[in-house]
Protein backbone atom coordinates (compact mmCIF):
# COMPACT_ATOMS: atom_id res chain seq x y z
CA UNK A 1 6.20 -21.09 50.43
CA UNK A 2 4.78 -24.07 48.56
CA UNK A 3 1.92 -22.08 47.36
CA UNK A 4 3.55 -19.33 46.02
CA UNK A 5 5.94 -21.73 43.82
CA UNK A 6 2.54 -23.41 42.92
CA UNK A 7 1.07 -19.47 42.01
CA UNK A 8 4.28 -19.21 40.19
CA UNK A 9 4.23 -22.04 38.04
CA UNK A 10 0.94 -21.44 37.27
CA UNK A 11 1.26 -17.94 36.16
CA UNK A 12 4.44 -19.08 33.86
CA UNK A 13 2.58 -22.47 32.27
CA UNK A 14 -0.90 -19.72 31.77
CA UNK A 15 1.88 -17.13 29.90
CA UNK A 16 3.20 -20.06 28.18
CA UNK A 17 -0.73 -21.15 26.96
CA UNK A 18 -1.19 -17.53 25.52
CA UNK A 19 2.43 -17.32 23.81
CA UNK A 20 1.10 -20.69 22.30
CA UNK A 21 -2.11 -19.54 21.36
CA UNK A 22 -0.91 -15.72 20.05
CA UNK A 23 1.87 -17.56 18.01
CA UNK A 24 -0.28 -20.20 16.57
CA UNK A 25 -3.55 -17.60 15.53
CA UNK A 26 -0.53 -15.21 14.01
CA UNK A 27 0.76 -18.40 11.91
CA UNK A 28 -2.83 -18.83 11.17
CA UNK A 29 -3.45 -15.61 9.71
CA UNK A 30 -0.28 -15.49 7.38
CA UNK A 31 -1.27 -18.84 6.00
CA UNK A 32 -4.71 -17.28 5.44
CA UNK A 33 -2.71 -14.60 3.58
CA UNK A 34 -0.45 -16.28 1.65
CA UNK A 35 -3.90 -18.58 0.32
CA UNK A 36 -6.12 -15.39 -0.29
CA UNK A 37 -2.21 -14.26 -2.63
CA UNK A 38 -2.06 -17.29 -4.20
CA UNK A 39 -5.86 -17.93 -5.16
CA UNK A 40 -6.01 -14.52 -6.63
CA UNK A 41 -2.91 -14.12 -7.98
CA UNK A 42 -4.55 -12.91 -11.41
CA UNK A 43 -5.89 -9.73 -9.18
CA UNK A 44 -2.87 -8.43 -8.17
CA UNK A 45 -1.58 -6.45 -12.06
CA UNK A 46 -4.35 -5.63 -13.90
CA UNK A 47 -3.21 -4.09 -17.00
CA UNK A 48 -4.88 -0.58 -15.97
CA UNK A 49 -1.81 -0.68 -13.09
CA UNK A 50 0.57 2.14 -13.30
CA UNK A 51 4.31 1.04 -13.12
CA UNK A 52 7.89 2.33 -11.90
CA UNK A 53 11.00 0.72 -12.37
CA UNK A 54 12.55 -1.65 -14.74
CA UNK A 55 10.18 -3.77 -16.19
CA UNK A 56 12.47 -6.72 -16.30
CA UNK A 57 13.21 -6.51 -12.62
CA UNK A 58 12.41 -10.06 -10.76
CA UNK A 59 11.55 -8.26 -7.46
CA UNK A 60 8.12 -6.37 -8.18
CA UNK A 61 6.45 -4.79 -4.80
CA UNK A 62 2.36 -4.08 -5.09
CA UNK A 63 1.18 -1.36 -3.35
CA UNK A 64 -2.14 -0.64 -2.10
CA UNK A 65 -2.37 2.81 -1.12
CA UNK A 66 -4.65 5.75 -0.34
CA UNK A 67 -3.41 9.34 -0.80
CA UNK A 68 -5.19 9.99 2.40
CA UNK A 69 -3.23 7.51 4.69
CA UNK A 70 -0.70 9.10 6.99
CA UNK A 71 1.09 6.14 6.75
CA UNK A 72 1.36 5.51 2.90
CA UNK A 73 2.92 9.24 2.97
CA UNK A 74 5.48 7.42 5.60
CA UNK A 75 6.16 4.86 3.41
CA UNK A 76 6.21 6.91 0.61
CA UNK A 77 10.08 7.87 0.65
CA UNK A 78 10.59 3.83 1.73
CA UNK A 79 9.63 2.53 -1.36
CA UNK A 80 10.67 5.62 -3.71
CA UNK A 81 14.67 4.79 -1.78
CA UNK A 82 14.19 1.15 -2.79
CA UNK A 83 13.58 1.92 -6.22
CA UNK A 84 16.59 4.15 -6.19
CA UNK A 85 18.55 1.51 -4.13
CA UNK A 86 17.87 -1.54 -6.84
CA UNK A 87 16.95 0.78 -10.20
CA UNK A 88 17.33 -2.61 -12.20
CA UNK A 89 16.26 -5.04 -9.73
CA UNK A 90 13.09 -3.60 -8.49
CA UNK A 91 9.96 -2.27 -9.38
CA UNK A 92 6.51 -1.21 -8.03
CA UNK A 93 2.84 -1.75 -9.30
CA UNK A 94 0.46 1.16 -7.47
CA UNK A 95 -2.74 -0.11 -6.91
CA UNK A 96 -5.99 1.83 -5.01
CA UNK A 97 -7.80 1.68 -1.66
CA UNK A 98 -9.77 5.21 -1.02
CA UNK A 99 -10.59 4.07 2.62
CA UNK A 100 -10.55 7.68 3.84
CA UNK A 101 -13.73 9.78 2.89
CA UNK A 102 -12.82 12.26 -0.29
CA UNK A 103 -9.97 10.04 -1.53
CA UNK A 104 -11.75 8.75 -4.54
CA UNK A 105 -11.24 12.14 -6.10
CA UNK A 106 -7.61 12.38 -5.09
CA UNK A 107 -7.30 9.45 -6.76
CA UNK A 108 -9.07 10.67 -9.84
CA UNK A 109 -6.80 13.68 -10.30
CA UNK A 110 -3.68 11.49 -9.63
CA UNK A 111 -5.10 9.65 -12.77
CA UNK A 112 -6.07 12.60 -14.77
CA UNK A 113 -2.49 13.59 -14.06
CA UNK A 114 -1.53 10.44 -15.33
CA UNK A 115 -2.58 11.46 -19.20
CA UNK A 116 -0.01 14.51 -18.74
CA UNK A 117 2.38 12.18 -18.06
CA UNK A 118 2.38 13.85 -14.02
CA UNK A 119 1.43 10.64 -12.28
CA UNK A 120 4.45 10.70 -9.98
CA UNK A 121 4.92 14.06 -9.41
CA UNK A 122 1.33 14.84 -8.40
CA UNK A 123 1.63 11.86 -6.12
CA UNK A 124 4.55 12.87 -4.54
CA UNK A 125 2.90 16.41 -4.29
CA UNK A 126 0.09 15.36 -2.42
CA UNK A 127 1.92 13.39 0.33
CA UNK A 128 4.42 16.55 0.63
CA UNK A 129 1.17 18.79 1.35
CA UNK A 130 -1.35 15.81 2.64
CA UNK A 131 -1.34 18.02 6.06
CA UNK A 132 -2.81 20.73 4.31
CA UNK A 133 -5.46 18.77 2.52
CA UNK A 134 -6.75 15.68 4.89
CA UNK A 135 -9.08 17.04 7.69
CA UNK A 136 -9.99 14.83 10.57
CA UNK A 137 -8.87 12.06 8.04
CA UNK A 138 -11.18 13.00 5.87
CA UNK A 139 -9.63 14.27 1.82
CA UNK A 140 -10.87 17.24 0.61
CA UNK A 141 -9.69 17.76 -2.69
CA UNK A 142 -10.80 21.39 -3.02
CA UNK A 143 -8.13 22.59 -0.60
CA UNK A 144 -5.37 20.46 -2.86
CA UNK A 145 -6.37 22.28 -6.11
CA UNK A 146 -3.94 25.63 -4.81
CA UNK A 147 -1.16 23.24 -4.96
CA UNK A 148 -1.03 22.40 -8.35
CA UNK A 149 -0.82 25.56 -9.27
CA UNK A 150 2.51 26.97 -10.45
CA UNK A 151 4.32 23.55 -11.63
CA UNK A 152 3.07 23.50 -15.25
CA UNK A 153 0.05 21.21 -14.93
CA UNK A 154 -2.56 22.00 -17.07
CA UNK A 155 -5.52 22.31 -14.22
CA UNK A 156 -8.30 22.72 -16.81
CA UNK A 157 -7.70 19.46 -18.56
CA UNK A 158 -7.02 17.95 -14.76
CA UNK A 159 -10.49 18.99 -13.97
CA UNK A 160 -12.03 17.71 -16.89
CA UNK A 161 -10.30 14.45 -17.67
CA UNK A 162 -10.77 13.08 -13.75
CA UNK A 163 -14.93 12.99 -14.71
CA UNK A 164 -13.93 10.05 -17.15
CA UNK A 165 -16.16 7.25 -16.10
CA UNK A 166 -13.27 4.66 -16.79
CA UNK A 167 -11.07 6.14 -13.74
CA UNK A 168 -14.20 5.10 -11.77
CA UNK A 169 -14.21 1.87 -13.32
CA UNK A 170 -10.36 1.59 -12.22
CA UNK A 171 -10.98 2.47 -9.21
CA UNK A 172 -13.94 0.41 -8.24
CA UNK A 173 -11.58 -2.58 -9.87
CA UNK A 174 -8.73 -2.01 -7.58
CA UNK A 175 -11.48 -1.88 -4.00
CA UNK A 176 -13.04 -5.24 -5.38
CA UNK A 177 -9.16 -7.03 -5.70
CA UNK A 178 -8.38 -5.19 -2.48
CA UNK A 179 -10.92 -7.14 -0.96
CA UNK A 180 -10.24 -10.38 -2.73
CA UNK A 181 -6.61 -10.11 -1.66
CA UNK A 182 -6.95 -9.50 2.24
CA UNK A 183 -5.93 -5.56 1.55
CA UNK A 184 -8.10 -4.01 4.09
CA UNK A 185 -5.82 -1.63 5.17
CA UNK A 186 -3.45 1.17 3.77
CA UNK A 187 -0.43 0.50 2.47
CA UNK A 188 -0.71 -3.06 2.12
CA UNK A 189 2.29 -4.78 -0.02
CA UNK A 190 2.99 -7.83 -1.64
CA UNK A 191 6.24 -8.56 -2.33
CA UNK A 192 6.74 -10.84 -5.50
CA UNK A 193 2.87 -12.02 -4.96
CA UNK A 194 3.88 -12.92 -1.46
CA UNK A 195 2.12 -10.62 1.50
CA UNK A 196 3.85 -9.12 4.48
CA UNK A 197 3.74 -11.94 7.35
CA UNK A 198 2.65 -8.60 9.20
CA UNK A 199 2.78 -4.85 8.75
CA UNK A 200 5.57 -3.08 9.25
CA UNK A 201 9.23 -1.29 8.01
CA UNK A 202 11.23 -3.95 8.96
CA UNK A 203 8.89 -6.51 7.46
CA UNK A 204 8.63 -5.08 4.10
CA UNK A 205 12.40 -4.81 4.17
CA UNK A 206 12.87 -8.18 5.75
CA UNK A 207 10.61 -9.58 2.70
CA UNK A 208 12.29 -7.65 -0.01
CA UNK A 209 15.97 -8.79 0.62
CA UNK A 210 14.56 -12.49 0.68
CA UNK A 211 13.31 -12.02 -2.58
CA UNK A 212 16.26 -10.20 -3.86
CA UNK A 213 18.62 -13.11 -2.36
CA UNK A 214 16.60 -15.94 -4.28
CA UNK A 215 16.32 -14.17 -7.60
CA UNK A 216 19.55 -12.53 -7.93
């Protein structure tokens, strides 16, 4: 009997070591965060960024995304609802990580798009019909193209203006932030400069109403 309340204690003061341990390395990593946020603040809105919102909102959310990533097309509708939610108090800076194979040119239509003024609606278009274009989670562009067709974008000049060299300049620009401000991943936010603690819906949320309650 003795040595089972002795196995038992053990076990608990071990579980207790590891909650310890996993709560103090998770503490470690936000602080590392937050640092990498605030050292290279400067990185986060270049003026190539595009924008949505009101300018003069106080609660602006960066977004690193790839048009490849599942789960940017998931939060996709999240942050387009915010925007609707808080039109004056909210706004969003889209920024680029082409992690997946193929999604630098995705990302060079979106911004040959961009000179038609059909940033948002070719984004929103390619998350709609990402299933039809990302293979093995790999972009391929050429199976996108049929898409566009029929909503009054002007494919020629699409195809022509995404060879500017400066949209590879962009792009490179955003990757080498990316990697000055911890965004490794896709989506990664920042919420008023301020990272996600960790990734997830209810932590993007959690962080948004905190900075809505301190600036409004």
């Amino acid at each position: 009997m003795k040595k089972n309340y002795i196995v038992i204690i053990a076990i608990a003061v071990m579980g207790l070591v590891f909650a310890l341990a996993a709560y103090l390395y998770n503490a470690q990593q936000v602080e590392s965060k937050n640092q990498l946020a605030q050292q290279h603040a400067n990185a986060l809105i270049p003026a190539h960024a595009i924008k949505k919102g009101d300018p003069n909102a106080k609660v602006t959310i960066v977004e690193f995304l790839d048009p490849a990533c599942g789960t940017c097309k998931q939060f996709h509708n999240i942050i387009k609802d915010l925007l609707k939610k808080y039109p004056k108090k909210i706004n969003l800076v889209v920024r680029y990580a082409p992690l997946h194979p193929g999604s630098d040119q995705m990302i060079a239509i979106l911004e040959a798009a961009r000179k038609q003024g059909q940033f948002w609606n070719v984004l929103d278009l390619m998350f709609e019909s990402q299933q039809y274009w990302t293979v093995n989670h790999v972009a391929k562009p050429e199976l996108f193209w049929g898409f566009l067709k029929g909503y009054g974008f002007d494919i020629e000049r699409i195809e022509q203006d995404m060879r500017d060299p400066a949209i590879a300049k962009i792009i490179q620009q955003d990757l080498a932030d990316g990697r000055l401000l911890g965004a490794t991943k896709t989506p990664t936010f920042f919420v008023n400069g301020k990272p996600l603690p960790s990734f997830g819906y209810q932590q993007l949320m959690n962080l948004v109403q905190s900075e809505l309650a301190a600036n409004y």
